[in-house]
Protein backbone atom coordinates (compact mmCIF):
# COMPACT_ATOMS: atom_id res chain seq x y z
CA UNK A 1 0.00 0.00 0.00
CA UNK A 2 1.60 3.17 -1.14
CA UNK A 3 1.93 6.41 1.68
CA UNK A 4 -1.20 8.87 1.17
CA UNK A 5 -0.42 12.10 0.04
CA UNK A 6 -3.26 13.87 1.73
CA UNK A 7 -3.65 14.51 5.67
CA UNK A 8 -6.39 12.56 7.90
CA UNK A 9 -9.12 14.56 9.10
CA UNK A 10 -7.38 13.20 13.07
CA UNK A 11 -3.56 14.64 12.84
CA UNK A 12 -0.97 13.99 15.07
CA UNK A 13 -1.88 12.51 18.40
CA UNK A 14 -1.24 14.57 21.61
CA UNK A 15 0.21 13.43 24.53
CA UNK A 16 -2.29 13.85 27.72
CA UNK A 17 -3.88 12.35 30.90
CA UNK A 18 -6.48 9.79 30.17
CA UNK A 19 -9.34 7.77 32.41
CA UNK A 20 -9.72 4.17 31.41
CA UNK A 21 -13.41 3.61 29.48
CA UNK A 22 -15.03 0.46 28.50
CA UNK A 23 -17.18 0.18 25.41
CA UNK A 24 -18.99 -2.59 22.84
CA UNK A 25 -18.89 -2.13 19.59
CA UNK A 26 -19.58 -4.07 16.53
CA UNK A 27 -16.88 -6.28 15.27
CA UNK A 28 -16.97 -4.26 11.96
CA UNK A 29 -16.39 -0.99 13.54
CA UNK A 30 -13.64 -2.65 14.98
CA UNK A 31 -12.24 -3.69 12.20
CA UNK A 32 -12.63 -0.63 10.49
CA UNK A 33 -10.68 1.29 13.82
CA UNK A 34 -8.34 -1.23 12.76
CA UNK A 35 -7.65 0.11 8.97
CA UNK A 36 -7.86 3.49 10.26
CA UNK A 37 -4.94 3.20 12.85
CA UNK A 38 -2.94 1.32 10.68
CA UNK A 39 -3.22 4.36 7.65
CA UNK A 40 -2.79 6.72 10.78
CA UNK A 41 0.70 4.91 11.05
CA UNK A 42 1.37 4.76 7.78
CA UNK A 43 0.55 8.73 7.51
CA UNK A 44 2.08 10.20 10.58
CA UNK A 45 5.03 7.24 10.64
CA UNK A 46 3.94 6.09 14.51
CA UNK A 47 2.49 3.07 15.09
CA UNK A 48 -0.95 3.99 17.08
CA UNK A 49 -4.08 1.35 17.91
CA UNK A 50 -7.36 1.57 17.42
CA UNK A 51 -7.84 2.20 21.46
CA UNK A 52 -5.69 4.90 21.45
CA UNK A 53 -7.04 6.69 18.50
CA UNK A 54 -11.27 6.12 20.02
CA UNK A 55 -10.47 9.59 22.43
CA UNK A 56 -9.11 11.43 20.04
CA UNK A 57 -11.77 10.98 17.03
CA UNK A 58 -14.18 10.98 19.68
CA UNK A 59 -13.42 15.13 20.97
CA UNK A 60 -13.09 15.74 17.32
CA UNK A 61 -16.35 14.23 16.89
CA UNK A 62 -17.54 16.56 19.40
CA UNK A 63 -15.68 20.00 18.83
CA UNK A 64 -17.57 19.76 15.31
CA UNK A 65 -20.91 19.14 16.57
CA UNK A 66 -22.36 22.83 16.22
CA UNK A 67 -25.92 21.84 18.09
CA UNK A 68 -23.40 20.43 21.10
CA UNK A 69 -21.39 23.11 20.87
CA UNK A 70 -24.23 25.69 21.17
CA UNK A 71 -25.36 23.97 24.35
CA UNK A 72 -21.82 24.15 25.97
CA UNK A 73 -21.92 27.96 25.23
């Protein structure tokens, strides 16, 4: 698989604090987290799992929610 040329939507991951969460998901999404971290690596050239990616898309999820972000104002 040849390096993408174009940046993810989730860039480089910051380093920060984090509380442990447990979640179910469908094996699909799962395997789709998968492919994701694994072009994450392949993009950003560290190796990153699915786990450790979930926060991250999740708060970028969030910050472009305009209803929730019109509640938090």
């Amino acid at each position: 698989m040849s390096t993408p040329t174009k940046k993810l939507r989730l860039g480089p991951l910051p380093s920060s604090s984090s509380v442990k969460l447990t979640f179910t998901c469908p094996a699909s999404l799962k395997d789709e987290l998968d492919r994701y971290a694994q072009l994450h690596a392949q993009t950003y050239g560290e190796s990153v799992d699915a786990a450790t990616l979930i926060p991250h898309m999740l708060e970028a999820f969030m910050a472009g929610d305009r209803g929730f972000r019109k509640i938090r104002k």
